[in-house]
Protein backbone atom coordinates (compact mmCIF):
# COMPACT_ATOMS: atom_id res chain seq x y z
CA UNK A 1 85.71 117.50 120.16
CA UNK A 2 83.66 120.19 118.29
CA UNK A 3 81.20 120.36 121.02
CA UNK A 4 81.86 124.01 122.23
CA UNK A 5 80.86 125.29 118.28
CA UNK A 6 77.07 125.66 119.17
CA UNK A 7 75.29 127.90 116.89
CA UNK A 8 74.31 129.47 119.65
CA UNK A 9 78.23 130.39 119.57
CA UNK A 10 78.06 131.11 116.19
CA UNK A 11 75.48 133.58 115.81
CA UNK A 12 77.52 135.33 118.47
CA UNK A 13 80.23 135.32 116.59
CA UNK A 14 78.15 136.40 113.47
CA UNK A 15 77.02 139.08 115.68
CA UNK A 16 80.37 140.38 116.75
CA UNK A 17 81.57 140.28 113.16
CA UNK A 18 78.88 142.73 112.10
CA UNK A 19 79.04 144.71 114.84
CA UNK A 20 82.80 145.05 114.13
CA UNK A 21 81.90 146.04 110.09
CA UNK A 22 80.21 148.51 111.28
CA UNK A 23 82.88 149.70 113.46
CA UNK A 24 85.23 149.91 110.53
CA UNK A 25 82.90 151.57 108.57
CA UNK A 26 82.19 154.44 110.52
CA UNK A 27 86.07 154.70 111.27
CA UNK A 28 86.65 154.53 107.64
CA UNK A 29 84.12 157.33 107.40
CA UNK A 30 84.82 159.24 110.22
CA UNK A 31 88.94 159.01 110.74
CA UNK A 32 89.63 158.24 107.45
CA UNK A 33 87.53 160.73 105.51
CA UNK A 34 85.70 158.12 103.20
CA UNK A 35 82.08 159.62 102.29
CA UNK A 36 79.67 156.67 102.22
CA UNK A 37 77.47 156.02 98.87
CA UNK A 38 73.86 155.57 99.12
CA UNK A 39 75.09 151.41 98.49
CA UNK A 40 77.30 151.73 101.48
CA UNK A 41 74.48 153.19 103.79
CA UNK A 42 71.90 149.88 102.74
CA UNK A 43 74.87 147.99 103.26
CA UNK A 44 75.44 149.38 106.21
CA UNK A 45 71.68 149.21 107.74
CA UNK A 46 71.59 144.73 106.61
CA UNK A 47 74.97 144.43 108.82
CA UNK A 48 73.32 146.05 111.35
CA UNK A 49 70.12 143.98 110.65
CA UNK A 50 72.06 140.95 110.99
CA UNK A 51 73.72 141.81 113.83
CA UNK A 52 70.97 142.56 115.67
CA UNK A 53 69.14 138.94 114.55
CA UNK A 54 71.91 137.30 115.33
CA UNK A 55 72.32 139.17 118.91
CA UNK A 56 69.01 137.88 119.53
CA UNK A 57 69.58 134.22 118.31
CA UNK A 58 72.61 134.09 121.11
CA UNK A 59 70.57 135.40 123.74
CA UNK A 60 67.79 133.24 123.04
CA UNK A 61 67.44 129.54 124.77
CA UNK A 62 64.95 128.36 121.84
CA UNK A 63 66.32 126.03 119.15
CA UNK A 64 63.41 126.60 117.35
CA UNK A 65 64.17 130.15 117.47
CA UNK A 66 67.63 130.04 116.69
CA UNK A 67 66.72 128.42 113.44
CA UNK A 68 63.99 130.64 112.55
CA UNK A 69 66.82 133.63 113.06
CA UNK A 70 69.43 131.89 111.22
CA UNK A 71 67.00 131.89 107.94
CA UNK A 72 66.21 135.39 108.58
CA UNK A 73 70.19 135.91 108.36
CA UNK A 74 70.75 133.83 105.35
CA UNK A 75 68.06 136.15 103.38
CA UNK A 76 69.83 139.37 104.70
CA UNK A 77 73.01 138.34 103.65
CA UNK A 78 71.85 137.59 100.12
CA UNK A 79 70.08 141.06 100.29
CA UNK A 80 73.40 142.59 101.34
CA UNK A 81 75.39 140.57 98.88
CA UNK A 82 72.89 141.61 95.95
CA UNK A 83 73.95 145.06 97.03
CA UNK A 84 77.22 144.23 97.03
CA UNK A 85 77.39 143.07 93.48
CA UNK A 86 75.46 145.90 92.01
CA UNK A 87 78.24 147.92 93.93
CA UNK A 88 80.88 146.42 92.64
CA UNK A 89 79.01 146.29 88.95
CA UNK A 90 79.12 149.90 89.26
CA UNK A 91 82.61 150.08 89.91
CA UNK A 92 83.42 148.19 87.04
CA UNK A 93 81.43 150.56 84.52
CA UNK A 94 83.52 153.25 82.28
CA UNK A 95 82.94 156.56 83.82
CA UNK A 96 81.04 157.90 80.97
CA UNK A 97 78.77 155.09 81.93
CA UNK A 98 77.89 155.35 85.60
CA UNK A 99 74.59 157.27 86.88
CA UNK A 100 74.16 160.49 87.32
CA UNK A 101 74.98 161.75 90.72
CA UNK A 102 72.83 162.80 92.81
CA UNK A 103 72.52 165.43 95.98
CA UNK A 104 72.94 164.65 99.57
CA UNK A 105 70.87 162.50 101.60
CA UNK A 106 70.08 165.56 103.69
CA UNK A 107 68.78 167.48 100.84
CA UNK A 108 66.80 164.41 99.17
CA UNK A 109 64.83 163.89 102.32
CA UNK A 110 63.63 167.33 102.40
CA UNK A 111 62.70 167.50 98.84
CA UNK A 112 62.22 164.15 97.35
CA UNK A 113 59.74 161.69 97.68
CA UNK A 114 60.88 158.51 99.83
CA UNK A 115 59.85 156.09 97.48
CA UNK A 116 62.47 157.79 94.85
CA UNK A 117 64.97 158.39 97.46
CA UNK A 118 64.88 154.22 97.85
CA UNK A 119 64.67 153.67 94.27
CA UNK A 120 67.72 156.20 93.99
CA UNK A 121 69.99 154.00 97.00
CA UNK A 122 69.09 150.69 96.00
CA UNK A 123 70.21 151.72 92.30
CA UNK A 124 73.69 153.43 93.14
CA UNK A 125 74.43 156.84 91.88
CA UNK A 126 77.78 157.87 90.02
CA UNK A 127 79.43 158.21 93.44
CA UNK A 128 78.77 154.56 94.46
CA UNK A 129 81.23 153.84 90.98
CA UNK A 130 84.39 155.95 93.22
CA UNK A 131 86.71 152.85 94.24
CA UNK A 132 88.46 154.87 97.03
CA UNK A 133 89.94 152.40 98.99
CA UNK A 134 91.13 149.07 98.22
CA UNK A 135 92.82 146.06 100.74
CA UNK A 136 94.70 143.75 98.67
CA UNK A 137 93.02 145.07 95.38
CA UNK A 138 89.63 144.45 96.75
CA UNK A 139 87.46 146.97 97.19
CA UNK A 140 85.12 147.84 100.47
CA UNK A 141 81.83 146.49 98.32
CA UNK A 142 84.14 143.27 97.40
CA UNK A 143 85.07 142.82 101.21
CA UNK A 144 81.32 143.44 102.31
CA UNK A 145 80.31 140.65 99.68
CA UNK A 146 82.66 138.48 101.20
CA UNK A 147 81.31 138.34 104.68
CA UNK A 148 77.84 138.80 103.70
CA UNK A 149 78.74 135.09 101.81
CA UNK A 150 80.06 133.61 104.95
CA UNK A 151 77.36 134.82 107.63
CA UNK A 152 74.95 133.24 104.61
CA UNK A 153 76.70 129.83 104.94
CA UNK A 154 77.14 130.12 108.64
CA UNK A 155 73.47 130.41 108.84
CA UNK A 156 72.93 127.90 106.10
CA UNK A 157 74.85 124.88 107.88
CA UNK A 158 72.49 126.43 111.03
CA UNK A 159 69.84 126.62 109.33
CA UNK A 160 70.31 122.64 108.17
CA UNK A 161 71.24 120.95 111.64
CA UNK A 162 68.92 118.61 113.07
CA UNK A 163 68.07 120.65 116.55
CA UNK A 164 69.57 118.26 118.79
CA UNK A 165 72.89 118.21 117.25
CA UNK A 166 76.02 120.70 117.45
CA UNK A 167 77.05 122.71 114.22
CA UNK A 168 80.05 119.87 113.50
């Protein structure tokens, strides 16, 4: 009955769905006029990760691969989702509590170390605390959270199945 969900299947699907984030978010940025954070942009670089993983996971004819991918996906999605909650935890904050904000990407590469410009993204800035879009009342960081939780489990139940056996 459930023989066609393979996780071969799956991690094209989990492929497709990041791919298709990423879509959004560069409409969102591009069309709508929506400035990514420095949260967005790591956010942005583990659903590409994960697509990518995942891409190869489908193509692959290894089992023993396809496993080995899907716990590679389950610890960028809980990378992603960390971001995700320290994004939204900045969002949350009173204004006079948020970070300072800092310059431009452009102009921090020219003038700051990387290791600072990392420390810097990963923390969020005062800009990553903007909620400037919301679906439903969720925000973009509470959307990204939410698929970063389902490609985890995806890859979880993956992860778990014997390697003769379908996903169901």
């Amino acid at each position: 009955m459930f023989a066609f969900l393979t996780a071969r299947r799956f991690h094209g699907l989990v492929a497709f769905a990041a791919f298709a984030l990423l879509a959004v978010a560069f409409y969102m940025e591009y069309q709508m006029g929506l400035e990514p954070c420095p949260l967005c942009m790591f956010q942005r670089i583990v659903f590409f990760s994960v697509g990518v993983v995942s891409l190869v996971s489908f193509l692959t004819a290894s089992k023993k691969a396809r496993k080995v991918c899907a716990w590679v996906v389950v610890m960028l999605s809980f990378m992603g989702a960390a971001l995700a909650l320290r994004h939204l935890y900045l969002q949350s904050l009173p204004a006079d509590q948020l970070p300072a904000c800092l310059p431009g990407l452009s102009y921090m590469f020219e003038v700051f170390p990387w290791q600072e410009i990392m420390q810097a993204m990963v923390m969020g800035t005062g800009e990553c605390g903007e909620v400037s879009w919301t679906l439903f009342g969720i925000s973009i960081p509470g959307w990204t959270l939410m698929a970063f939780v389902g490609m985890a489990l995806v890859n979880i139940v993956i992860g778990l199945q014997p390697t003769k056996r379908t996903i169901f």
